[in-house]
C-alpha atoms as a PDB file:
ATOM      1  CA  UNK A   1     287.914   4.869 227.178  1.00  0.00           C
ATOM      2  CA  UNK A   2     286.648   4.748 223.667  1.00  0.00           C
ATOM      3  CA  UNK A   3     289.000   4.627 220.405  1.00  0.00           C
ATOM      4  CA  UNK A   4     288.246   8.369 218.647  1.00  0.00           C
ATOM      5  CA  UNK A   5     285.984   6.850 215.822  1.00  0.00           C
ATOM      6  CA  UNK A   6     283.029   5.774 218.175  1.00  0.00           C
ATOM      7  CA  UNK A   7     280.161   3.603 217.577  1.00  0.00           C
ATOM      8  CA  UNK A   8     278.349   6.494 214.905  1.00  0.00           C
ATOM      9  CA  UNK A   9     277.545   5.789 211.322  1.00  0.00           C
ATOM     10  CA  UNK A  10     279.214   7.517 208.665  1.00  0.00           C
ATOM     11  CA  UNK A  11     275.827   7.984 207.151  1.00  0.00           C
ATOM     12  CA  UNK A  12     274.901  11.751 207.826  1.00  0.00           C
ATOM     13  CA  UNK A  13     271.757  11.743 209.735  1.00  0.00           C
ATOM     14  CA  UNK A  14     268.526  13.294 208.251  1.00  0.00           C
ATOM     15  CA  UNK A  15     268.196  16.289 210.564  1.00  0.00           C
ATOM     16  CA  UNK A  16     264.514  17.295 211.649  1.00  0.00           C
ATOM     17  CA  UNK A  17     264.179  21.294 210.541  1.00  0.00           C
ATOM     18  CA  UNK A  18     264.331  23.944 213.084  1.00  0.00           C
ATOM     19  CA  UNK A  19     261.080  25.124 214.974  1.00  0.00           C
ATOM     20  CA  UNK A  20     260.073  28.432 215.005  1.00  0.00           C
ATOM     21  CA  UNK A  21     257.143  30.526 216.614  1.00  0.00           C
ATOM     22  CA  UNK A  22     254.280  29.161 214.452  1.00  0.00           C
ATOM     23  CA  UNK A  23     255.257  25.927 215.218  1.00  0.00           C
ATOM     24  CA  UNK A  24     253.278  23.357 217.336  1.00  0.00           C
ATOM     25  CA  UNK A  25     255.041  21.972 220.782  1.00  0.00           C
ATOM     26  CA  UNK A  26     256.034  18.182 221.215  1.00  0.00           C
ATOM     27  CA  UNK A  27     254.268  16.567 223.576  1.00  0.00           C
ATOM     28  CA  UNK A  28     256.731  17.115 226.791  1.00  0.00           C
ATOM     29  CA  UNK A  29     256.750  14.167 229.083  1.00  0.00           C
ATOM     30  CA  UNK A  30     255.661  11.700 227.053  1.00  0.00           C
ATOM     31  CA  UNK A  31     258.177   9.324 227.727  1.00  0.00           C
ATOM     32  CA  UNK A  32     260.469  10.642 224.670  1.00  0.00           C
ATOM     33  CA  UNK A  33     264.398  11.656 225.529  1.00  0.00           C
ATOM     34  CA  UNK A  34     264.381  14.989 223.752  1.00  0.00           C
ATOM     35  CA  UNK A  35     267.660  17.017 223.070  1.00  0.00           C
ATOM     36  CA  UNK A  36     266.336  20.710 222.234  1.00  0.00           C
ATOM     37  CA  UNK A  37     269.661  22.133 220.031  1.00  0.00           C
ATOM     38  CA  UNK A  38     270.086  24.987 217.755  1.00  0.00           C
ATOM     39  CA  UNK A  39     272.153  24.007 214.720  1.00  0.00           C
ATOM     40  CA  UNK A  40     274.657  26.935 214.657  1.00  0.00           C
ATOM     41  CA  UNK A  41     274.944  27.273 218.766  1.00  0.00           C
ATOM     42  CA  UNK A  42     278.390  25.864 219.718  1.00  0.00           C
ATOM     43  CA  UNK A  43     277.159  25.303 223.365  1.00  0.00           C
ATOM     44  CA  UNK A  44     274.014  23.211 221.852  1.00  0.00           C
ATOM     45  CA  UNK A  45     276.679  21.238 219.497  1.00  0.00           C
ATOM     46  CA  UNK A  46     278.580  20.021 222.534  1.00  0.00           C
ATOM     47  CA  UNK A  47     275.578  18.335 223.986  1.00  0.00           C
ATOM     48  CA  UNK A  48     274.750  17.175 220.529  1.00  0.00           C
ATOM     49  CA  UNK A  49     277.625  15.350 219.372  1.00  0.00           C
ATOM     50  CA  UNK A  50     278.157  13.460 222.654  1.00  0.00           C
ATOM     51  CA  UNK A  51     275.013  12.143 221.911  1.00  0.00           C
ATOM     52  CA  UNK A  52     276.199  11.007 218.456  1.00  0.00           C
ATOM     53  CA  UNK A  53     279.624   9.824 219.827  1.00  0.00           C
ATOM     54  CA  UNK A  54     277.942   7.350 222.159  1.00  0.00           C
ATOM     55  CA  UNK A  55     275.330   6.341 219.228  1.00  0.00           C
ATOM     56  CA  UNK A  56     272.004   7.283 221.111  1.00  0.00           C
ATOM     57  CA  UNK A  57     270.794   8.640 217.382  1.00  0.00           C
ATOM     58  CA  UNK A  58     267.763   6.227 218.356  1.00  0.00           C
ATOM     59  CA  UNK A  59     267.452   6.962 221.857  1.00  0.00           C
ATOM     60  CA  UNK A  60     267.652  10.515 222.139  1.00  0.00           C
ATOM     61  CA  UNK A  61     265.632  13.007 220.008  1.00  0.00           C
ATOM     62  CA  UNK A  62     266.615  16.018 218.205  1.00  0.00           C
ATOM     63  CA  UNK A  63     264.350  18.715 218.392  1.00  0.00           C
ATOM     64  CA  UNK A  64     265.960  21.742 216.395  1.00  0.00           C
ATOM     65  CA  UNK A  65     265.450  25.567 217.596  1.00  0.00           C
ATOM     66  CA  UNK A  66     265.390  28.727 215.796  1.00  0.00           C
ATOM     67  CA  UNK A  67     266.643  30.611 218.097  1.00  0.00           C
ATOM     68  CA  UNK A  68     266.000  33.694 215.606  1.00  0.00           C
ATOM     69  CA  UNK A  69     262.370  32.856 215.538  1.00  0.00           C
ATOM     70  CA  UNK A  70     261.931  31.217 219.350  1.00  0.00           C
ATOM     71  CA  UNK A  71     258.431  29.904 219.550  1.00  0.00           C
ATOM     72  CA  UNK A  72     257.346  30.941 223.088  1.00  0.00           C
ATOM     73  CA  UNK A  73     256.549  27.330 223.824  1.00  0.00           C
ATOM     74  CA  UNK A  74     259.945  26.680 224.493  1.00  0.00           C
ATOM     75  CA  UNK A  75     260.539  28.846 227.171  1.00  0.00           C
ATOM     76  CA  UNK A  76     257.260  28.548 228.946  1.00  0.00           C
ATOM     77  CA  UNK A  77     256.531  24.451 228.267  1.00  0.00           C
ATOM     78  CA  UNK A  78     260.139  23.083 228.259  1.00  0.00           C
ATOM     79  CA  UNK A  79     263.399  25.240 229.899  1.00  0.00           C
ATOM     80  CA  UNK A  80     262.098  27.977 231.849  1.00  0.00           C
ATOM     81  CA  UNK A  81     265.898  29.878 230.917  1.00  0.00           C
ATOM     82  CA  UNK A  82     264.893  29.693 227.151  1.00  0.00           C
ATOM     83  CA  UNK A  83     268.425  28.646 226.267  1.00  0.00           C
ATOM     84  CA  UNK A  84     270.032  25.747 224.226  1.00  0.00           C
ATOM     85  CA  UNK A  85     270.854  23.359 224.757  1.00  0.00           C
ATOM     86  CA  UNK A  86     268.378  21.306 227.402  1.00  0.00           C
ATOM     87  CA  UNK A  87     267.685  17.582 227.583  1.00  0.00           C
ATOM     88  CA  UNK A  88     264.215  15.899 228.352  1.00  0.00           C
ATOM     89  CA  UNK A  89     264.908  12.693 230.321  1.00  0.00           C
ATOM     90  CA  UNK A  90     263.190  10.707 232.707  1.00  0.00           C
ATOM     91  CA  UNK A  91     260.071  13.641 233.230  1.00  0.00           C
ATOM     92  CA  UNK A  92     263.074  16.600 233.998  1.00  0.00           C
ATOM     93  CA  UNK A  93     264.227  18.968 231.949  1.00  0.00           C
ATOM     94  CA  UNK A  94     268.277  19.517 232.360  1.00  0.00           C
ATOM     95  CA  UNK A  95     270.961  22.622 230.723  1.00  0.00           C
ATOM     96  CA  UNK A  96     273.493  23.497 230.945  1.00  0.00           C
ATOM     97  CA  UNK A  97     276.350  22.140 228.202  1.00  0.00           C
ATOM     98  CA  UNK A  98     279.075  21.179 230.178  1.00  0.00           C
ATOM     99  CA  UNK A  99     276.558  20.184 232.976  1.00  0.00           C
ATOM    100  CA  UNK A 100     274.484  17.843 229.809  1.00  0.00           C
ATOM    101  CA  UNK A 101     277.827  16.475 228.225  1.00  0.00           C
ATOM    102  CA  UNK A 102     278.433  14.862 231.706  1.00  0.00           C
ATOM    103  CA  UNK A 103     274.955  13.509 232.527  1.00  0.00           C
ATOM    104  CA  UNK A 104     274.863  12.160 228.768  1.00  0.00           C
ATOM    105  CA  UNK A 105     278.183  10.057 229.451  1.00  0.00           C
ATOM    106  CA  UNK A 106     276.873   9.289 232.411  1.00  0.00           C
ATOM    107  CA  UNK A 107     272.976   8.168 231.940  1.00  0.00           C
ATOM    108  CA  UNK A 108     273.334   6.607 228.908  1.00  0.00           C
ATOM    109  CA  UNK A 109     274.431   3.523 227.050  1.00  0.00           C
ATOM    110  CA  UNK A 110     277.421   4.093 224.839  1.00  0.00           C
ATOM    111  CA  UNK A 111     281.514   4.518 225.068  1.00  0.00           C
ATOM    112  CA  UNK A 112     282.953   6.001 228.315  1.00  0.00           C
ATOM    113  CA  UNK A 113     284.038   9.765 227.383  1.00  0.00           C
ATOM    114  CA  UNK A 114     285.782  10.215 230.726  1.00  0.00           C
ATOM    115  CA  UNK A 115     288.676   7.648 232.132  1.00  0.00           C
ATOM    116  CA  UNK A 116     289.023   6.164 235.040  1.00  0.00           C
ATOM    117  CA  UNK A 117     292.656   6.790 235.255  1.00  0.00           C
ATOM    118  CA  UNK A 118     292.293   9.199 238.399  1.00  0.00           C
ATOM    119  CA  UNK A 119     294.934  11.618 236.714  1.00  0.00           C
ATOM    120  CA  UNK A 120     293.077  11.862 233.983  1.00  0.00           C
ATOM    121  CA  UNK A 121     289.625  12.200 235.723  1.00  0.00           C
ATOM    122  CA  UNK A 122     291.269  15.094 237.810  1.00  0.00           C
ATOM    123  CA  UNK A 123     292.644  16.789 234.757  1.00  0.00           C
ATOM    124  CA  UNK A 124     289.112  16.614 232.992  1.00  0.00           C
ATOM    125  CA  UNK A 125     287.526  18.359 235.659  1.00  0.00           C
ATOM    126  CA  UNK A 126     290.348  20.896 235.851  1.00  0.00           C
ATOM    127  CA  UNK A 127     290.083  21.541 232.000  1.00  0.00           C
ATOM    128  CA  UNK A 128     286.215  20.957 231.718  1.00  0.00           C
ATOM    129  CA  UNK A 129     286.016  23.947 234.616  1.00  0.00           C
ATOM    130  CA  UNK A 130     287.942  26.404 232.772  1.00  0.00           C
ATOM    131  CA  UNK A 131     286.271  26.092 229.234  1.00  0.00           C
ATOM    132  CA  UNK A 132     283.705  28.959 229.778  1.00  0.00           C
ATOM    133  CA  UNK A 133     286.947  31.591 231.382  1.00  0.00           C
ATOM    134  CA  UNK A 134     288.269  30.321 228.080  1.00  0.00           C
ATOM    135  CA  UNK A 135     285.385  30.604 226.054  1.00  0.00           C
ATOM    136  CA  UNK A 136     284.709  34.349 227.367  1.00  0.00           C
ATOM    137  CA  UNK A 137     288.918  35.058 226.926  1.00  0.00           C
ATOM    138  CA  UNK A 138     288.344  34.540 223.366  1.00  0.00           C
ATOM    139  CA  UNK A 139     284.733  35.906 222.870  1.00  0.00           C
ATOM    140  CA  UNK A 140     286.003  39.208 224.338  1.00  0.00           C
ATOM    141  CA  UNK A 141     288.041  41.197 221.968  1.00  0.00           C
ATOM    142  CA  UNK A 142     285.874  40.125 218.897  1.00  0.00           C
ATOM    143  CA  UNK A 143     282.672  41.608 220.706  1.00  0.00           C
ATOM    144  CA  UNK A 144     284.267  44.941 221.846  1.00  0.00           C
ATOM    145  CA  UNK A 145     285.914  44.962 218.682  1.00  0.00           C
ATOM    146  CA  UNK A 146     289.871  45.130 219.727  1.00  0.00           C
ATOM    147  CA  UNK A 147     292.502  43.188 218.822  1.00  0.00           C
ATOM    148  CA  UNK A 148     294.038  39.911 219.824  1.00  0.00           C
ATOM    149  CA  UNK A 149     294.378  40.291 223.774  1.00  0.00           C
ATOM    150  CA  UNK A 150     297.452  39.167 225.968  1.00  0.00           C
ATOM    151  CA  UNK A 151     294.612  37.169 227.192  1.00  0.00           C
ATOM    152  CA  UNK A 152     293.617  35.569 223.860  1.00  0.00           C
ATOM    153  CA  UNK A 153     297.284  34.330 223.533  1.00  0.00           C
ATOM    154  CA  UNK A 154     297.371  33.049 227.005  1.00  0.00           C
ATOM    155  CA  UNK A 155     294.669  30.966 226.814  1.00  0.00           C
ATOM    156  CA  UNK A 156     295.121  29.730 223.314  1.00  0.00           C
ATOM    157  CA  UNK A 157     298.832  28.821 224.807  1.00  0.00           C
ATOM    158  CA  UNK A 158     297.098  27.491 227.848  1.00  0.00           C
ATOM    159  CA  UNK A 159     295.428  25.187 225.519  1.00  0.00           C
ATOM    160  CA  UNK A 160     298.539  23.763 223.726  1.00  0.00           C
ATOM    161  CA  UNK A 161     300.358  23.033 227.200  1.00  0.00           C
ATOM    162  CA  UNK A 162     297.562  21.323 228.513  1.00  0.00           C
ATOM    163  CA  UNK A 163     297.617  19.303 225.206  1.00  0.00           C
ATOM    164  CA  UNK A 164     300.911  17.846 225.721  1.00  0.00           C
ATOM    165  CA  UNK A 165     299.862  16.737 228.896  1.00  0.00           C
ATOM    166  CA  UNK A 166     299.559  13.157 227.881  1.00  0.00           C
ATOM    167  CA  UNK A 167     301.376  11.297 225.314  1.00  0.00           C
ATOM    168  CA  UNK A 168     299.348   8.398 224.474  1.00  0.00           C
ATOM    169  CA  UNK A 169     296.950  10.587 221.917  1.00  0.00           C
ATOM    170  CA  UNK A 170     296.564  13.522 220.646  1.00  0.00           C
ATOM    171  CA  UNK A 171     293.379  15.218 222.660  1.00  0.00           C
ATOM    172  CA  UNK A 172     293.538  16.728 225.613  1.00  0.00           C
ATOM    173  CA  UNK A 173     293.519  13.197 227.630  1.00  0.00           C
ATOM    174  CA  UNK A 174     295.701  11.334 225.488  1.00  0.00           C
ATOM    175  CA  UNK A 175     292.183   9.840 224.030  1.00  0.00           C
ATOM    176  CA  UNK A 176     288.995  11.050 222.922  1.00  0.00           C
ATOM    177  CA  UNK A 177     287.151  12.369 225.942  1.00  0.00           C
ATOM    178  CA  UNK A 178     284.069  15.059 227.183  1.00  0.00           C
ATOM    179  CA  UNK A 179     287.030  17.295 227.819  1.00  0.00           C
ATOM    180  CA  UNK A 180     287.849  17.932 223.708  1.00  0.00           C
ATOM    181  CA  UNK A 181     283.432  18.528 223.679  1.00  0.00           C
ATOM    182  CA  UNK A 182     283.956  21.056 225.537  1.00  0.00           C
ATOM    183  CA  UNK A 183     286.647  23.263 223.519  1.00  0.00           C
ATOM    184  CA  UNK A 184     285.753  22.159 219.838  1.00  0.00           C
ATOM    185  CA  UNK A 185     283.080  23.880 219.101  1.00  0.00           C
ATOM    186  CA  UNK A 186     284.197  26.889 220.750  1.00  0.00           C
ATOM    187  CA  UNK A 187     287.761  26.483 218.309  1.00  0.00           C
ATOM    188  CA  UNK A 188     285.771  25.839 215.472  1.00  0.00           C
ATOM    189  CA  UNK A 189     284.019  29.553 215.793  1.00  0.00           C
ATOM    190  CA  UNK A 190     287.318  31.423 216.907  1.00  0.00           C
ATOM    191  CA  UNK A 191     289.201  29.507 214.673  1.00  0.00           C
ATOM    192  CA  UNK A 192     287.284  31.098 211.443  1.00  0.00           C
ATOM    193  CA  UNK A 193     286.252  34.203 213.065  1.00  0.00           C
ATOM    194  CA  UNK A 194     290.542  35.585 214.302  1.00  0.00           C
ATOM    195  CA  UNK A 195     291.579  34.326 210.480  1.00  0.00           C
ATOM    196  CA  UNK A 196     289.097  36.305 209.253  1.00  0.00           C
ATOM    197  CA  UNK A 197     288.458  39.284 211.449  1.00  0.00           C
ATOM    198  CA  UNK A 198     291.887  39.925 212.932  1.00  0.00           C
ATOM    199  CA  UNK A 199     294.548  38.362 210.268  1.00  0.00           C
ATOM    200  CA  UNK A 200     295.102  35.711 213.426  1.00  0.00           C
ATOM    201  CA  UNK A 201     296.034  31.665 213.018  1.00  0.00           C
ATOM    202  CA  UNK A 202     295.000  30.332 216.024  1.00  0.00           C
ATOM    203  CA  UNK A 203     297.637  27.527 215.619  1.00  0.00           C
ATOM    204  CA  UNK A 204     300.680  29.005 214.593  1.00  0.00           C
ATOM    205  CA  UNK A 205     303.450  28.312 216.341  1.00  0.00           C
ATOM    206  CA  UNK A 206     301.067  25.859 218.130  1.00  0.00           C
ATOM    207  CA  UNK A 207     301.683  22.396 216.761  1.00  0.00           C
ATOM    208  CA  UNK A 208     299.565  20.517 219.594  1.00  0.00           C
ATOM    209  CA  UNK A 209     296.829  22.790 218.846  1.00  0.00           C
ATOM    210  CA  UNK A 210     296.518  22.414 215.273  1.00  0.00           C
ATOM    211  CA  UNK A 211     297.030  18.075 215.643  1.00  0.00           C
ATOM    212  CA  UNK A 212     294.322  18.527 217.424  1.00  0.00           C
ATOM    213  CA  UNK A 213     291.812  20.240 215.444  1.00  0.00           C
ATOM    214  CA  UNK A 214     293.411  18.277 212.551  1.00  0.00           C
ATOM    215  CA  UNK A 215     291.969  15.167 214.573  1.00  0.00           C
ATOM    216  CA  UNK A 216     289.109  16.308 215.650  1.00  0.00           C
ATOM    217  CA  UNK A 217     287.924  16.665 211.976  1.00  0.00           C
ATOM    218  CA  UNK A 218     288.496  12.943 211.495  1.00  0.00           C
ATOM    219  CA  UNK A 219     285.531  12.454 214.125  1.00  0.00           C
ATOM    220  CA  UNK A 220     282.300  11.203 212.371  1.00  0.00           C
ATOM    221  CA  UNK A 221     280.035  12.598 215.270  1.00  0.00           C
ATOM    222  CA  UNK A 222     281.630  15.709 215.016  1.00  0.00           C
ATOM    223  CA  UNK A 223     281.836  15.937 211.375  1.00  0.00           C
ATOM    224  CA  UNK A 224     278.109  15.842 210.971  1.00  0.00           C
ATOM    225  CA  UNK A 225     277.330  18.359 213.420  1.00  0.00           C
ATOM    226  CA  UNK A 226     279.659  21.523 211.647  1.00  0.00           C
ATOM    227  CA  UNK A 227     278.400  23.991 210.215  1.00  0.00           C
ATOM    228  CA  UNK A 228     279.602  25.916 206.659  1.00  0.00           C
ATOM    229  CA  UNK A 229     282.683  28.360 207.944  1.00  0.00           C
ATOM    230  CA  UNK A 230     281.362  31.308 206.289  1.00  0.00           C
ATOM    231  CA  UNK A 231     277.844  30.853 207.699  1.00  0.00           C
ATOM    232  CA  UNK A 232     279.212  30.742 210.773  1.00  0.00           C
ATOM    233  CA  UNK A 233     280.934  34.288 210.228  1.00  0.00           C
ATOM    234  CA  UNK A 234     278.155  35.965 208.799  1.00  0.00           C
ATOM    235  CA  UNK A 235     276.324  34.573 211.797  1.00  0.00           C
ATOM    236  CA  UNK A 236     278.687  36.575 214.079  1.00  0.00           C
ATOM    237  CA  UNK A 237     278.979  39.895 212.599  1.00  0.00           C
ATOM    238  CA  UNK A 238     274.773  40.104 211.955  1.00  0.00           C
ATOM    239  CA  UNK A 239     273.902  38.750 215.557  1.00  0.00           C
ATOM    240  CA  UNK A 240     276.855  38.606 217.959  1.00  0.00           C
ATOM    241  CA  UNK A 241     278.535  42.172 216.542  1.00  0.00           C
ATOM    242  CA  UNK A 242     281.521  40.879 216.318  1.00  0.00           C
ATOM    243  CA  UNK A 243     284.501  42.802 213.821  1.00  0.00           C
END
């Protein structure tokens, strides 16, 4: 498995700007791989910076999203479900993010971001299928606007236990892997939004935890793909509701 650093440039890539309804389609099927992202949408940013990890910058398209201003094109020329993130490849359209992380590794050039230690493998799948309970665990007091569940605790603890897991690194697999995709971006939103919102840290009293968003910050093809904290706030209260 890849060393954490990957193959992607330090050099921030020029980002194409967001489409929005008077905008014109691409050209679908033209041959073009094509990842359709919003900018601020942590399931879009999982897809995304697997695709930067693995240094397809010149294989695989950006095509930016506003998912504020949705041209209708989107929905009736490219992904039929209207969602971010979706991936044009080889004349299909694919979603999905945790589905898209895994046909990225898989499909395309690049560093391996699962093991083939069958341990490992099995614990990736294990973790990879509970990201959206967690996700949703998380999500849940913020947008009925209660505060921090048993549940939030539990799976926040759930998440430092399986971090210590392996020894040999500090993600979820020891080494840089699909599986710390998958529950980034998600921290990176709860992290801001219980600190802000409900007077929570996220990683106190979990030292595994914070290592490994401490890490993860270190990650060039993560890095580029953040967005400003307190945009990413505002972002929730105006259009998610949360308090």
């Amino acid at each position: 498995m890849a060393a954490a650093s990957g193959p992607a440039s330090s050099v921030k890539e020029t980002l194409p700007p967001a489409l929005g309804s008077t905008s014109q389609p691409p050209t679908v099927f033209d041959g073009t791989t094509r990842l359709y992202i919003c900018y601020f949408c942590p399931f879009a940013q999982r897809a995304w910076v697997t695709r930067n990890f693995k240094g397809l910058q010149d294989k695989i398209k950006l095509v930016a999203i506003d998912l504020q201003d949705k041209p209708a094109w989107y929905k009736e020329k490219v992904y039929p479900q209207g969602t971010v993130p979706s991936l044009e490849h080889n004349n299909e359209i694919r979603g999905e993010s945790l589905d898209l992380i895994r046909y990225i590794d898989r499909n395309f050039d690049g560093p391996s971001l699962l093991p083939e230690d069958a341990e490992k493998r099995q614990f990736a799948d294990e973790l990879i299928g509970y990201a959206n309970a967690f996700t949703k665990a998380l999500y849940a007091p913020l947008m009925a606007h209660t505060e921090v569940s048993d549940e939030v605790v539990a799976a926040l603890d759930k998440l430092e236990v399986a971090l210590s897991k392996f020894s040999d690194g500090p993600f979820f697999l020891g080494q840089f892997s699909l599986v710390d995709i998958a529950y980034v971006t998600i921290l990176e939103r709860v992290q801001i939004y219980y600190s802000h919102l409900r007077n929570y840290e996220i990683t106190k009293g979990r030292a595994n935890l914070e290592k490994f968003i401490e890490e993860m910050n270190k990650i060039d093809a993560y890095i580029q793909t953040k967005n400003d904290p307190l945009f990413l706030l505002d972002l929730a209260r105006d259009h998610l509701k949360v308090r």
